[in-house]
Protein backbone atom coordinates (compact mmCIF):
# COMPACT_ATOMS: atom_id res chain seq x y z
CA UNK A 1 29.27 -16.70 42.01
CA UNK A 2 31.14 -19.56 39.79
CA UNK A 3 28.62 -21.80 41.48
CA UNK A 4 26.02 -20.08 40.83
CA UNK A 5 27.22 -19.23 36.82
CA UNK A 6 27.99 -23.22 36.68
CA UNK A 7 23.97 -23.87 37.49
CA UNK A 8 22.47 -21.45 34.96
CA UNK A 9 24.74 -23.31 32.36
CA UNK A 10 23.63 -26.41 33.13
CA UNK A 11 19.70 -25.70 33.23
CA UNK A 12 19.97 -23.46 29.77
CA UNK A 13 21.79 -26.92 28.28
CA UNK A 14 19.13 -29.42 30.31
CA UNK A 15 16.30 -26.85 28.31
CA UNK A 16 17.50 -27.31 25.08
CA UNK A 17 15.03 -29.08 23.27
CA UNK A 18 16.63 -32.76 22.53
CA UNK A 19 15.16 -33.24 18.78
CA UNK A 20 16.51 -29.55 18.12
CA UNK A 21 18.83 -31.25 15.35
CA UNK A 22 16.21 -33.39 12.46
CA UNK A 23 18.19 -35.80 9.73
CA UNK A 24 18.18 -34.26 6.28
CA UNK A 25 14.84 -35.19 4.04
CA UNK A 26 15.45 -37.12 0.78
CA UNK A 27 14.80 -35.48 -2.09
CA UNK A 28 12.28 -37.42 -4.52
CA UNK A 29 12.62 -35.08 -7.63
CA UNK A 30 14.07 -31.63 -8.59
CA UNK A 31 14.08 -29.88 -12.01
CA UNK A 32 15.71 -26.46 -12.48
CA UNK A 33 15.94 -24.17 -15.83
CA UNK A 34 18.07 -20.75 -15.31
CA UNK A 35 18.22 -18.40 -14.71
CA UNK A 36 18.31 -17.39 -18.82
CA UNK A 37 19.94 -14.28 -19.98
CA UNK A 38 16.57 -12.68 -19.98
CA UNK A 39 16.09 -13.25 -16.53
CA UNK A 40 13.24 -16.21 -16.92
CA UNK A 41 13.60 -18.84 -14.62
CA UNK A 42 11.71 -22.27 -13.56
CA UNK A 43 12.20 -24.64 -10.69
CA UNK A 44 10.26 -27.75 -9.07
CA UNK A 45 11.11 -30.53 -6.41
CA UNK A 46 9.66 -32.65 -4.25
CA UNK A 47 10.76 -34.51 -0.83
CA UNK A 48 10.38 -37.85 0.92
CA UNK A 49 8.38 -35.72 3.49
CA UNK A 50 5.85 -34.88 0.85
CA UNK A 51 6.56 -30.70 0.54
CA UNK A 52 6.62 -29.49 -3.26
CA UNK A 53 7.66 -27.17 -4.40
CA UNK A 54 7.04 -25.06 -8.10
CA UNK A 55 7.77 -21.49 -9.24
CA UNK A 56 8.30 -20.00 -12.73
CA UNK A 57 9.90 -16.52 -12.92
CA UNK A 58 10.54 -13.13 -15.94
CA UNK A 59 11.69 -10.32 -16.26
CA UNK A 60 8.64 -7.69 -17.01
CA UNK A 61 9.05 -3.87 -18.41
CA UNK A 62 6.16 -2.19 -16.19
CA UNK A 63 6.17 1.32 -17.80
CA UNK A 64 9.71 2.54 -18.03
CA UNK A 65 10.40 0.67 -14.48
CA UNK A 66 11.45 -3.15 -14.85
CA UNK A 67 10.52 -5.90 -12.33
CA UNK A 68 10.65 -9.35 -11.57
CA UNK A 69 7.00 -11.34 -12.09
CA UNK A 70 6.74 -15.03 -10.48
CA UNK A 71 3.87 -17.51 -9.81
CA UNK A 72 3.83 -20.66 -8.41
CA UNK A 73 2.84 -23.01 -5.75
CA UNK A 74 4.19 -25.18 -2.33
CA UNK A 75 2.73 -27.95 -0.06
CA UNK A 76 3.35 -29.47 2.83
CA UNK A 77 1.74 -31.23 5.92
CA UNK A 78 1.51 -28.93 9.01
CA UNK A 79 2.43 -30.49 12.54
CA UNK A 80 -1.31 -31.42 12.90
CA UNK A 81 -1.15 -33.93 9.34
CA UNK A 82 -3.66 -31.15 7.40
CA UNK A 83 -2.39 -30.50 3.75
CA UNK A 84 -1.31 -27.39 3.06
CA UNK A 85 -1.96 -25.98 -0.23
CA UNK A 86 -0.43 -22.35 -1.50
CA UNK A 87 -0.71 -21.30 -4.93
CA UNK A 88 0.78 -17.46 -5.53
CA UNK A 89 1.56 -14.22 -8.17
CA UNK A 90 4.01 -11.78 -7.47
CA UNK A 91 4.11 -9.02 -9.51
CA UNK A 92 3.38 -5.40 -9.74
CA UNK A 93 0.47 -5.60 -7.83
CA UNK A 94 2.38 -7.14 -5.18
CA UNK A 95 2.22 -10.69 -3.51
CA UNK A 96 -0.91 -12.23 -3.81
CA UNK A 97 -1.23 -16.04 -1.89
CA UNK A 98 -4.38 -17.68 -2.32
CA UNK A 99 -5.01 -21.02 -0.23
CA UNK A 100 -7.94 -23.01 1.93
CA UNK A 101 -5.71 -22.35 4.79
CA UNK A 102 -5.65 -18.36 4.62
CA UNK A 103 -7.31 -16.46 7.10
CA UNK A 104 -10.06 -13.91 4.75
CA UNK A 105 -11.08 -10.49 6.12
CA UNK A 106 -14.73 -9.74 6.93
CA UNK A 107 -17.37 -7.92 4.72
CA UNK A 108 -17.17 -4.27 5.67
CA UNK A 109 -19.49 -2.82 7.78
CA UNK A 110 -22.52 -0.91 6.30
CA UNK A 111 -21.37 2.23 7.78
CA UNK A 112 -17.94 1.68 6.54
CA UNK A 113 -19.21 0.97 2.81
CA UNK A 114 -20.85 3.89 2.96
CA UNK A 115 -18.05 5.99 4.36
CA UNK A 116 -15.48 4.61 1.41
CA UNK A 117 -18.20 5.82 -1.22
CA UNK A 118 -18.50 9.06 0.44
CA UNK A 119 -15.12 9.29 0.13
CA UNK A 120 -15.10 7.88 -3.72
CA UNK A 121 -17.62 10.67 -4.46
CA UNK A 122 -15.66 13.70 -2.93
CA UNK A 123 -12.87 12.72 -4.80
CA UNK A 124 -14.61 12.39 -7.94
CA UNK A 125 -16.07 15.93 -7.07
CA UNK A 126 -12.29 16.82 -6.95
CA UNK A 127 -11.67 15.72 -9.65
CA UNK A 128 -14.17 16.99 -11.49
CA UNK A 129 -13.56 20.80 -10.26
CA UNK A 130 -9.62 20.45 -11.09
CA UNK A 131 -11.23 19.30 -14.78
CA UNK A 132 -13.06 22.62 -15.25
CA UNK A 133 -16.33 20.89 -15.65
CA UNK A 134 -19.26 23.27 -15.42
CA UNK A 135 -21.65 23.22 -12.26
CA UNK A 136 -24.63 21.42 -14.54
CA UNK A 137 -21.72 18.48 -15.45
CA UNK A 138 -20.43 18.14 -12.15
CA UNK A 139 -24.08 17.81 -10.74
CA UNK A 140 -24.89 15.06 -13.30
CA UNK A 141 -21.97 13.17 -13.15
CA UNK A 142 -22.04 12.80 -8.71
CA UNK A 143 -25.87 12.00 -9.06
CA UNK A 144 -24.80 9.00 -11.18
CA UNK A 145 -21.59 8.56 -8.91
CA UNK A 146 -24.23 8.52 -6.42
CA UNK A 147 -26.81 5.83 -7.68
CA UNK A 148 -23.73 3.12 -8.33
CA UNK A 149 -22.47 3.65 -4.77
CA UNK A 150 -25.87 3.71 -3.08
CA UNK A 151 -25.89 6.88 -2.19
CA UNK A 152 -29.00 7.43 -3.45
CA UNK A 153 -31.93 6.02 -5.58
């Protein structure tokens, strides 16, 4: 069994990638302001290997919630030598990257487009009823619902 213990050890160790540990990366520049006593902030660097780095940072009231906003931007090269580029806003409508290098969704379906106005227009109907509107309104107002989602023509 010792034997046999002694042999795993030895072929995890003989696995272990050789490069695991990489020499620290020079840093070219690196500017910092903050964080200020209202909560704004601002960094950038650069290093030797070419990554950058920028982001600016605040405070925001967002109705009677408050919430950190940020923007900013990185690069770098991946393994393969292609520039990355990443530009982003966080803020109350969430993360939102933007770069060449992102993958982007497909156009919707026709059948799902018209699904998700279906759906727009019931809850408009909805809506409408829980408003009080009177049958004649609530007619007029879905067949123009209906014409801007393609419902009908």
């Amino acid at each position: 069994m010792k034997v046999f213990v002694l042999a795993v050890l030895i072929g995890v160790v003989a696995a272990m990638p050789q490069d695991a540990v990489k020499p620290p990366v020079e840093i070219i520049t690196s500017e910092s302001e903050g964080p200020n006593l209202d909560g704004s902030y601002k960094f950038k660097f650069e290093t030797a290997d070419g990554v950058t780095r920028e982001e600016e940072g605040a405070q925001k009231q967002i109705g009677e919630e408050s919430g950190a906003t940020s923007r900013g931007s990185w690069s770098y090269s991946s393994p393969e030598g292609e520039k990355i580029a990443l530009t982003f806003v966080a803020d109350e409508n969430g993360f939102q990257p933007q770069g060449a290098h992102l993958p982007v969704a497909p156009e919707p379906s026709p059948a799902i487009k018209r699904a998700l106005a279906i759906i727009a227009r019931t809850n408009a109907a909805d809506e409408a009823r829980a408003a009080g509107m009177s049958t004649k309104q609530k007619l007029l107002m879905l067949g123009l619902l209906d014409q801007r989602l393609g419902l009908r023509k």
